[in-house]
Every structure is written in structure tokens, then in C-alpha cells.
Protein backbone atom coordinates (compact mmCIF):
# COMPACT_ATOMS: atom_id res chain seq x y z
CA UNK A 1 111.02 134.26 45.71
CA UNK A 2 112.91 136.69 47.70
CA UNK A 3 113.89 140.47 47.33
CA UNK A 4 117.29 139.19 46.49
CA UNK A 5 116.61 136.36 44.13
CA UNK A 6 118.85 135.01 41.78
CA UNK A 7 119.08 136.01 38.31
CA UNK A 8 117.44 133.62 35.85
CA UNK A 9 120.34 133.83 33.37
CA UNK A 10 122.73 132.53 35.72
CA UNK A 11 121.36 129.32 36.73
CA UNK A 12 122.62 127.35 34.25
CA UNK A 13 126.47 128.53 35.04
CA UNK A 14 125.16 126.93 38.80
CA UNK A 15 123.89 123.79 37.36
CA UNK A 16 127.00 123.51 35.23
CA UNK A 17 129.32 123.35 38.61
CA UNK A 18 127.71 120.24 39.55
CA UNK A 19 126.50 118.64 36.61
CA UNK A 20 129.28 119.65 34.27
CA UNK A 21 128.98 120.86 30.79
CA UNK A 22 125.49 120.12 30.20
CA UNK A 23 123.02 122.36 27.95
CA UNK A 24 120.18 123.58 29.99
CA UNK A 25 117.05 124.04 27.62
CA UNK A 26 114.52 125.95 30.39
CA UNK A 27 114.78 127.60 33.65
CA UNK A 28 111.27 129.00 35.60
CA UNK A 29 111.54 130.39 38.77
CA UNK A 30 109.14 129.31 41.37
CA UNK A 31 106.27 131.48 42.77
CA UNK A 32 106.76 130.17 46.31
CA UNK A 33 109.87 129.84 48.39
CA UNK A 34 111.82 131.60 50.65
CA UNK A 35 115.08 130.67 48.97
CA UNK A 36 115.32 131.20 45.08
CA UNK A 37 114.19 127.44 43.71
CA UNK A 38 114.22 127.70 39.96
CA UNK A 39 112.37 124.51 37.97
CA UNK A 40 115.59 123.59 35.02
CA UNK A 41 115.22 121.19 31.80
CA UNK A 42 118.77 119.69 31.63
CA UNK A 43 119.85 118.13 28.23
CA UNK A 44 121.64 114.82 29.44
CA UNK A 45 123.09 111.66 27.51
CA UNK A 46 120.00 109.79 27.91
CA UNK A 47 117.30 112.64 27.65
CA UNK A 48 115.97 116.03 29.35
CA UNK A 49 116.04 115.43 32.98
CA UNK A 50 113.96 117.81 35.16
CA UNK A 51 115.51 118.79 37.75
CA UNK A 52 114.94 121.77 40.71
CA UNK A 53 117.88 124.04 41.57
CA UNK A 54 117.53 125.95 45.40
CA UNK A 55 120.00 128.37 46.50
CA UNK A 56 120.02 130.37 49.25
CA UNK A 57 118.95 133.63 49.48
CA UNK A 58 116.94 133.79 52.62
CA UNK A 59 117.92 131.58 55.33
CA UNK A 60 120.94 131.38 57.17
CA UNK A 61 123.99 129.62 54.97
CA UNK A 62 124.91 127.58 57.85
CA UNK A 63 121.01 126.31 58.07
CA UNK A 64 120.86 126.02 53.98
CA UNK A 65 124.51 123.80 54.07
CA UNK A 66 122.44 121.36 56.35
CA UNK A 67 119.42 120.22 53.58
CA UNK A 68 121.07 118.39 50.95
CA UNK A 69 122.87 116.49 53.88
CA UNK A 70 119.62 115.85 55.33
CA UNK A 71 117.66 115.25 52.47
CA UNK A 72 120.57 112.10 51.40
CA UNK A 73 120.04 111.09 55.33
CA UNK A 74 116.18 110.28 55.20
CA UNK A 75 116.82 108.96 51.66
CA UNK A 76 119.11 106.50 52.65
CA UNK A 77 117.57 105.43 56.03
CA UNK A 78 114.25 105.45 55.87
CA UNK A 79 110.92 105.06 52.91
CA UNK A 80 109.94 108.95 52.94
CA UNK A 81 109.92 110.17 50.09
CA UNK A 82 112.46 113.00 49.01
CA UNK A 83 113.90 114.66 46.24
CA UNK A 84 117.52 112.74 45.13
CA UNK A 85 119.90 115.24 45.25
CA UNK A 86 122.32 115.37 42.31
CA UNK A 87 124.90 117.35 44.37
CA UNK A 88 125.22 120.49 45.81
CA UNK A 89 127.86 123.58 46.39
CA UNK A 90 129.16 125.08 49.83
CA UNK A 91 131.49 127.75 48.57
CA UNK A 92 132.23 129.05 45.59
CA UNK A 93 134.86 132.42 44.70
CA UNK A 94 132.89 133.22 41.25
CA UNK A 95 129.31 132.31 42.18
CA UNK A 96 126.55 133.04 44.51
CA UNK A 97 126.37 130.23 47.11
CA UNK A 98 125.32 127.92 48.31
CA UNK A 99 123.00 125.96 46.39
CA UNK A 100 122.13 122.16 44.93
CA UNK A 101 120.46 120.44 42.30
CA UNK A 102 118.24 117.75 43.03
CA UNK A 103 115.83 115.48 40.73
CA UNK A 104 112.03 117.14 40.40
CA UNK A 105 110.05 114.67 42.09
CA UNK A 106 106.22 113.55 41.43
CA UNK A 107 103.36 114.90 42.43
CA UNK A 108 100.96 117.93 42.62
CA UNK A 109 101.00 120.71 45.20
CA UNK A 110 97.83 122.03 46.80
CA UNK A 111 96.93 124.67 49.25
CA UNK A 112 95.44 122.97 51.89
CA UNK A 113 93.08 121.03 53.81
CA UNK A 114 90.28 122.60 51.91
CA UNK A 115 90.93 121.27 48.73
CA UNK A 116 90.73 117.55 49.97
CA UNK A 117 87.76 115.37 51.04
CA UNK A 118 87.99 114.09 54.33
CA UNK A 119 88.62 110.57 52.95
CA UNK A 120 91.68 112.08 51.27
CA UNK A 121 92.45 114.09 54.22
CA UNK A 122 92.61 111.04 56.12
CA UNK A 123 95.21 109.57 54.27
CA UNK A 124 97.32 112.18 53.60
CA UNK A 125 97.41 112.69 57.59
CA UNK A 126 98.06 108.77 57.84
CA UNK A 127 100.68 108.83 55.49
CA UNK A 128 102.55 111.24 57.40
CA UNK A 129 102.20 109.85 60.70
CA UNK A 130 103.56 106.47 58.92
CA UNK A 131 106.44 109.42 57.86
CA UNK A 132 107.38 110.51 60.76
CA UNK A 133 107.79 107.08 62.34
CA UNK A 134 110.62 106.58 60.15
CA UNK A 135 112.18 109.73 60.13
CA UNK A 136 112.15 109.22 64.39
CA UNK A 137 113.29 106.18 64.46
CA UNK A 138 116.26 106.62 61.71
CA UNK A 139 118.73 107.81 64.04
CA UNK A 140 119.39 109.25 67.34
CA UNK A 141 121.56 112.32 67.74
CA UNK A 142 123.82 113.80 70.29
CA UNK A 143 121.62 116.49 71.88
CA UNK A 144 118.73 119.15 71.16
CA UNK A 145 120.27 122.12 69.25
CA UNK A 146 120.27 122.72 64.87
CA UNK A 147 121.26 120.16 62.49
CA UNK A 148 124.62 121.55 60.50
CA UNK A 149 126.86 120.11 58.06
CA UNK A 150 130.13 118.86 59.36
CA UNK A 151 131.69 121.61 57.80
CA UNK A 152 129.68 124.07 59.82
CA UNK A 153 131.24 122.98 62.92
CA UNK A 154 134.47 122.07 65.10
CA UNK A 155 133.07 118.44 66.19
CA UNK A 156 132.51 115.49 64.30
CA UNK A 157 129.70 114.74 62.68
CA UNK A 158 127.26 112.43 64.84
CA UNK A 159 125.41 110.84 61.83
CA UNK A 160 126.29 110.54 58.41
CA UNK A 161 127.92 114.42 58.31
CA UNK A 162 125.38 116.27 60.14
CA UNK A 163 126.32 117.27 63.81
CA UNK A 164 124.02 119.11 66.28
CA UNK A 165 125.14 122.74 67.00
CA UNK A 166 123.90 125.29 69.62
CA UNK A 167 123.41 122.33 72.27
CA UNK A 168 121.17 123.15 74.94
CA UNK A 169 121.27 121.68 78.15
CA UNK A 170 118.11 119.15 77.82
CA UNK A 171 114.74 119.16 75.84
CA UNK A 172 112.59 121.95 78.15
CA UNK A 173 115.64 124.33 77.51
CA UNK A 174 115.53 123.95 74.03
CA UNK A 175 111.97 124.41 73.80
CA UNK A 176 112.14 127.47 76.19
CA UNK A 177 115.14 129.60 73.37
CA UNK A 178 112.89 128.98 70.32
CA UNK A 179 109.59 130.24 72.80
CA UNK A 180 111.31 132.79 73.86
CA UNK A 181 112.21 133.84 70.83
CA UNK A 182 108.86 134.01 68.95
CA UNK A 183 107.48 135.80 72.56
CA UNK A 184 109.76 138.19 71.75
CA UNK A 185 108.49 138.70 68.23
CA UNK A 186 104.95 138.45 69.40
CA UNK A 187 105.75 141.65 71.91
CA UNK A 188 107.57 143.56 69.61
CA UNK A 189 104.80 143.36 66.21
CA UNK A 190 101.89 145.05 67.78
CA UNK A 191 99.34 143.11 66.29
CA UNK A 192 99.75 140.38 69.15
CA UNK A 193 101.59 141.96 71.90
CA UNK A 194 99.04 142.37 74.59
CA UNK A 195 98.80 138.56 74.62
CA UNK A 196 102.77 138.14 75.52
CA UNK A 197 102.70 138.03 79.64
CA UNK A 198 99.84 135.68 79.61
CA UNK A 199 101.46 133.41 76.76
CA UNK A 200 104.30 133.73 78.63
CA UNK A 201 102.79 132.02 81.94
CA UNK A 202 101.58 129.80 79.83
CA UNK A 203 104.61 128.32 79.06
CA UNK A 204 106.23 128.56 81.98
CA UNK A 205 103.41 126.08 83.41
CA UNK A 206 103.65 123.68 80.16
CA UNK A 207 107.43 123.60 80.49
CA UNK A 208 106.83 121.40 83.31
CA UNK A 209 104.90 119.14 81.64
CA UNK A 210 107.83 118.12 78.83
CA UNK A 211 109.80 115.32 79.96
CA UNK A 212 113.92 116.68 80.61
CA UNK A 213 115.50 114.16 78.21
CA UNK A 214 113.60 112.31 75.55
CA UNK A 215 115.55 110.99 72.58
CA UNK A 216 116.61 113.43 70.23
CA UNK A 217 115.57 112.77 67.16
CA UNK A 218 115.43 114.39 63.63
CA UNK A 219 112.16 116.46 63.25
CA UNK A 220 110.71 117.75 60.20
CA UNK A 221 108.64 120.64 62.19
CA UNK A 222 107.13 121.64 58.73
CA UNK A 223 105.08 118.81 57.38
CA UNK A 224 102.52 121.38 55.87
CA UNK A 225 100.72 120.96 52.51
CA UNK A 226 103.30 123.69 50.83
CA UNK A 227 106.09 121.24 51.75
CA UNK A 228 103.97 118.24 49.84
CA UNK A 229 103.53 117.37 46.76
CA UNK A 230 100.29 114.97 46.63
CA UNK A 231 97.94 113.23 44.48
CA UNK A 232 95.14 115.17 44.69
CA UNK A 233 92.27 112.71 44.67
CA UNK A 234 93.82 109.98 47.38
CA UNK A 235 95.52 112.49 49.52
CA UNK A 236 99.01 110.02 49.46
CA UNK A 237 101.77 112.07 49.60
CA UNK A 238 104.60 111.39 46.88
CA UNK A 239 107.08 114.31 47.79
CA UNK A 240 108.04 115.31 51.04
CA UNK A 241 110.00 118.98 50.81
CA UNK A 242 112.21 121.56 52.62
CA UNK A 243 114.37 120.01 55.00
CA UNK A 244 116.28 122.98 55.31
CA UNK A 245 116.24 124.30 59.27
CA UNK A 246 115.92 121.54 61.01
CA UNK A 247 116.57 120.52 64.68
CA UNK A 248 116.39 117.21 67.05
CA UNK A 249 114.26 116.93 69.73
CA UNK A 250 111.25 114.78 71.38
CA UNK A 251 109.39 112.79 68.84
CA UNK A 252 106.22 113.79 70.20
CA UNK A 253 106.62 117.59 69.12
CA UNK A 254 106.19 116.57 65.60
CA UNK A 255 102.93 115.14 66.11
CA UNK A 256 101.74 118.29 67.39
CA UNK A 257 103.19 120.56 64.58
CA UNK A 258 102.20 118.58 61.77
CA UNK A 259 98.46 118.38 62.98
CA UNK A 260 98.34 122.16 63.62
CA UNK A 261 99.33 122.11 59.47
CA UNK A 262 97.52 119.46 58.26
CA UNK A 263 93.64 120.73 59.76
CA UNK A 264 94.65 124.47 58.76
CA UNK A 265 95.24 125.29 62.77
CA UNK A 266 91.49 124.89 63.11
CA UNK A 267 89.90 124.68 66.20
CA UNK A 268 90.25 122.06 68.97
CA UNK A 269 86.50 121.22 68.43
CA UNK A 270 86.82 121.01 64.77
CA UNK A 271 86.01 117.68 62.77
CA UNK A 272 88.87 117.96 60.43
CA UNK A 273 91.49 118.67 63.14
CA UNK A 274 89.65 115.08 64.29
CA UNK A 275 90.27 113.33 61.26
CA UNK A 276 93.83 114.43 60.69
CA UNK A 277 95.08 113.48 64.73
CA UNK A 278 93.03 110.16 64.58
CA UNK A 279 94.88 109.44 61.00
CA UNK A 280 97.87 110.94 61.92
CA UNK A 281 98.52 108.74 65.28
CA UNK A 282 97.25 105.73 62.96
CA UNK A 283 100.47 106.12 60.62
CA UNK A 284 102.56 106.49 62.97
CA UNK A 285 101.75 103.33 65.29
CA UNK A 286 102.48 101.44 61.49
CA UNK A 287 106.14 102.52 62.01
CA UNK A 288 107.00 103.47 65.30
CA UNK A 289 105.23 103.18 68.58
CA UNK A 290 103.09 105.86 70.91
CA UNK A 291 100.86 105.03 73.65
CA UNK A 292 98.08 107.68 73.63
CA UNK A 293 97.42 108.39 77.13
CA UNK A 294 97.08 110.46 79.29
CA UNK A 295 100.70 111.77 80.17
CA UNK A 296 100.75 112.18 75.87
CA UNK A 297 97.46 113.78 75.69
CA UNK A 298 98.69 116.59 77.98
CA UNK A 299 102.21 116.71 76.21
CA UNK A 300 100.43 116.90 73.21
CA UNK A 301 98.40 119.95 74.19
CA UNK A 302 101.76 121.87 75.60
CA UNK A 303 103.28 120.85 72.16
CA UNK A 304 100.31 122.28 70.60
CA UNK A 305 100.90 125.38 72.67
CA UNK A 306 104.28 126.31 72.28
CA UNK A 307 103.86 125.51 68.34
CA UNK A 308 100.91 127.80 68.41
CA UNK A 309 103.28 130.84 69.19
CA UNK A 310 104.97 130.47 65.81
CA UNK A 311 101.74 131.07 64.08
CA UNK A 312 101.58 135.08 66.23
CA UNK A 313 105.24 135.48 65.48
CA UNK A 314 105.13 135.07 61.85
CA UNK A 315 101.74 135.71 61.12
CA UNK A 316 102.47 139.04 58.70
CA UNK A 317 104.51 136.60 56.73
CA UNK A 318 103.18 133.33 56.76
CA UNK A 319 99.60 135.01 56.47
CA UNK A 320 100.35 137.76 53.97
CA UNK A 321 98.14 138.09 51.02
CA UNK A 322 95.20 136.29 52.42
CA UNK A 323 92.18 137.12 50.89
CA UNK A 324 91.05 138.22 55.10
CA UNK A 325 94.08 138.94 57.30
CA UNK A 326 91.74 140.27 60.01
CA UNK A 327 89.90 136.88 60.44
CA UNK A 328 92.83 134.87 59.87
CA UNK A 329 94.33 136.81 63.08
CA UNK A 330 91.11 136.78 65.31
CA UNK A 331 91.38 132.97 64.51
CA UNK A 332 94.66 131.93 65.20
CA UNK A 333 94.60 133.99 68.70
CA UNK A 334 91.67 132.74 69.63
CA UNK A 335 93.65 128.94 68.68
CA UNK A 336 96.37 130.14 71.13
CA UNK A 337 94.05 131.24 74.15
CA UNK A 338 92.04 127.64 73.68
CA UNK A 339 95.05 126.18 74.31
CA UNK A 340 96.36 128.10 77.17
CA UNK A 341 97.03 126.06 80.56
């Protein structure tokens, strides 16, 4: 929870604007999430219902409009499984917003790769490659830029009532602002910066490598095990979360991210980062198709690349209260050299 989280006692006056005058029984805030997410017992005709409420508190309110859109989107077209959202609020005069309600769904949350056996491992990684052949082929959108809600913007909404917003020019370009943007970061946090003019080369050369005009498509680009909710001894996945954020692009980019999260951004070398790209190309040839050769082995390793440079941006917050920062940093640069051109 953030700095500027929501007050507990006012969550049920939120949950009241979309469900009506229903008694809510418990609220617990969450320990994790950059947004406040509150876990509420609702009192409803038939029964409690469990429910999550997330409002924004962190992210953009433009980007936060965007997720309950989404989240009906993959529900309707596709088999991944999502929260059902019970309905959400853009504006309000009286209350902080905006915010929704959705259904808690099943499963257990974990905090990574570590806690699985390979076996498990293995299917977890297989059951999101067979995700992410769905979510690609659900829909293709007008350009590379940010999913928004139609409200959000001046056009109409390309699917369902999400447009794409900040267009850029083709898929290289739109790789290049979000780069550019974490380079920047890199540069100005210290702990990094004397790696930016060679990471920079580095993707100048991979840019080149990226094909102009791929499909865009609806990426996740955060399939990691705090975004799942699992069973714990298989490894299947039962909740897919956070689809707040996202952005269309080349299908193949979300291969890359989602194995850099699923091994723990090990090594190249590394046996689990083996069993979660064999698995993970296995699910996703059960729903969609990719030809693993050597034009997508090389894309791969630019994806790998330019994903890699979100892990030296944010590092101080995605790697906070680790039990050894130092290591954790000597390993992810190292990570991001390996993969250099």
C-alpha cells in the first residue's frame, strides 16, 4: 500500500456506489500493491460474497480507468483466467476515484520460482505460454501506444471501449520511448549509471533486429508470480492479476518478459530459466503459433535486452527490502551485460 492509501473506514461508502446499499461485514487492506486493494466481506441476498476493491492511488488515473475495461476484454474473449469485475467508478464529486470492485478469485499467491519444484515450475510456465496465446490472438488493435478507456480519449474505441493512445509511429519506435525512458532512470539513480552509454549502444544495435510492424496486440508485460495466484503443489495458475498499464505491441515481447519473471531473471545458463522458456514456448504453440528459429531466437534475446533495463530502472523499488540488495544488484547487471549485443 501506498503513502497515500485509502482510509479503511471508507471503503464500504466505495463499495456502496457500485453495489448499492449492501452491509459490508470486513475490510483488510492488502500488504502488497501499488494502488490501495482492500480484501471486503459483502453481505448479499444470497450470502457473504468476497470480493477485492482497488483504487487508485499510485498510477496514473488515465492508466487505472483502462483495467476493469481490460480485465471484462480477456474475460469475454479468451479462457485466462481473471477476476469478474462487479463494476467500477471513473469520477466521482464526493469520493476518492477511481476505483472497482471485482469478485476475489481462487488461488494462493507465492513469491517465486523458489518455492516451486521444477515439475511445478514447468507447468506454471506452460500454462502461461497457453495464456498468452489467447490473450495475442483475442484482438488486434490500431497501433503501438497505451491501452485507455474510451473516455480517456477523443477517438473511438478500437475494441470493445479501449482505444490505443500515445501512437507511435511503428513497433521499434515504441520500444525505443519506453528504453529511453528507463536509460534515463538508469543515468540519473547512481547505482547503475556508469552502465547507460554502453546499454545505450546496445539498443541502438538490437533496434534493428525488431521487425517495423508486427501485429499489435494486447500484452500483459507483467506475468510475474505477484500477479498469480496458483496452486502451490501443481504450479497451474487459477488467477491471472493487474492488468492495469498495459500497451499493444509484438507478441513476441511477452515471451521474453514473462520468462525474465517466471526463472527470477536468472542467468542465461541457468536450468530453471531452461525449464520455464522450454514450458513457456510449449503453452503457447497449444494456442497460438511461433516458429522458434533463428530470426526468433535473436528477437528473443533483444526482447530480453530491452526488458532487462526495467529491472536497473526500478531496481530500489521493485528490489527494496530484500534480505541482500547488494547481490540482488551485482546480479541483475551482470543479467544485463550477458545480454548485451
Amino acid at each position: 500500500m501506498t503513502n497515500t492509501s485509502l482510509q479503511t473506514e471508507r471503503v464500504p461508502r466505495l463499495v456502496r456506489e457500485i453495489l448499492g446499499e449492501r452491509t459490508v461485514t470486513d475490510v483488510i487492506p492488502a500488504d502488497e500493491g501499488t494502488d490501495d486493494v482492500f480484501f471486503v466481506t459483502v453481505g448479499m441476498p444470497d450470502g457473504d460474497r468476497n470480493c477485492v476493491l482497488k483504487s487508485c492511488s499510485f498510477v496514473d488515473p488515465t492508466s487505472f480507468r483502462a483495467e476493469p475495461r481490460v480485465l471484462d476484454f480477456v474475460s469475454r474473449r479468451t479462457d485466462v483466467p481473471v477476476p469478474d469485475v462487479l463494476g467500477y467508478v471513473d469520477d466521482h464529486d464526493e469520493v476518492s476515484a477511481p476505483f472497482f470492485l471485482m469478485k476475489r478469485a481462487p488461488g494462493e499467491a507465492i513469491s517465486g520460482p523458489e518455492s516451486l519444484t521444477d515439475d511445478a515450475l514447468s507447468r506454471t510456465a506452460r500454462d502461461a505460454g497457453r495464456h498468452l496465446g489467447e490473450l495475442h490472438a483475442a484482438a488486434t488493435f490500431d497501433g503501438y501506444g497505451w491501452l485507455r478507456a474510451g473516455v480517456d480519449t477523443d477517438s473511438e474505441p478500437t475494441v470493445d471501449d479501449l482505444s490505443v493512445s500515445n501512437l507511435e509511429p511503428d513497433w521499434p519506435a515504441r520500444l525505443r520511448a519506453d528504453a529511453e525512458e528507463n536509460l534515463a532512470r538508469i543515468e540519473e539513480s547512481g547505482r547503475f549509471a556508469e552502465l547507460t552509454d554502453e546499454l545505450r549502444a546496445g539498443l541502438d544495435e538490437y533496434l534493428e533486429v525488431v521487425p517495423d510492424t508486427p501485429d499489435p496486440v494486447l500484452l500483459h508485460d507483467d506475468y510475474r508470480f505477484g500477479n498469480l495466484l496458483l496452486d502451490p503443489e501443481t504450479g497451474a495458475v487459477r488467477t491471472v492479476l493487474d492488468w492495469g498499464n498495459q500497451f499493444t505491441g509484438h507478441h513476441e515481447y511477452d515471451l521474453a518478459t514473462t520468462e525474465h519473471y517466471l526463472c527470477g531473471r536468472l542467468p542465461l545458463d541457468a536450468d530453471q530459466r531452461k525449464v520455464v522458456h522450454d514450458s513457456l514456448l510449449a503453452g503457447y504453440q497449444e494456442t497460438n503459433e511461433v516458429t522458434p528459429d533463428d530470426g526468433f531466437k535473436r528477437r528473443q534475446r533483444a526482447y530480453r535486452f530491452v526488458a532487462q533495463l526495467s529491472a536497473l530502472a526500478w531496481f530500489d523499488l521493485w528490489y527494496s527490502g530484500r534480505d541482500d540488495p547488494e547481490k540482488d544488484a551485482t546480479r541483475q547487471k551482470e543479467l544485463a551485460l550477458s545480454l548485451r549485443p
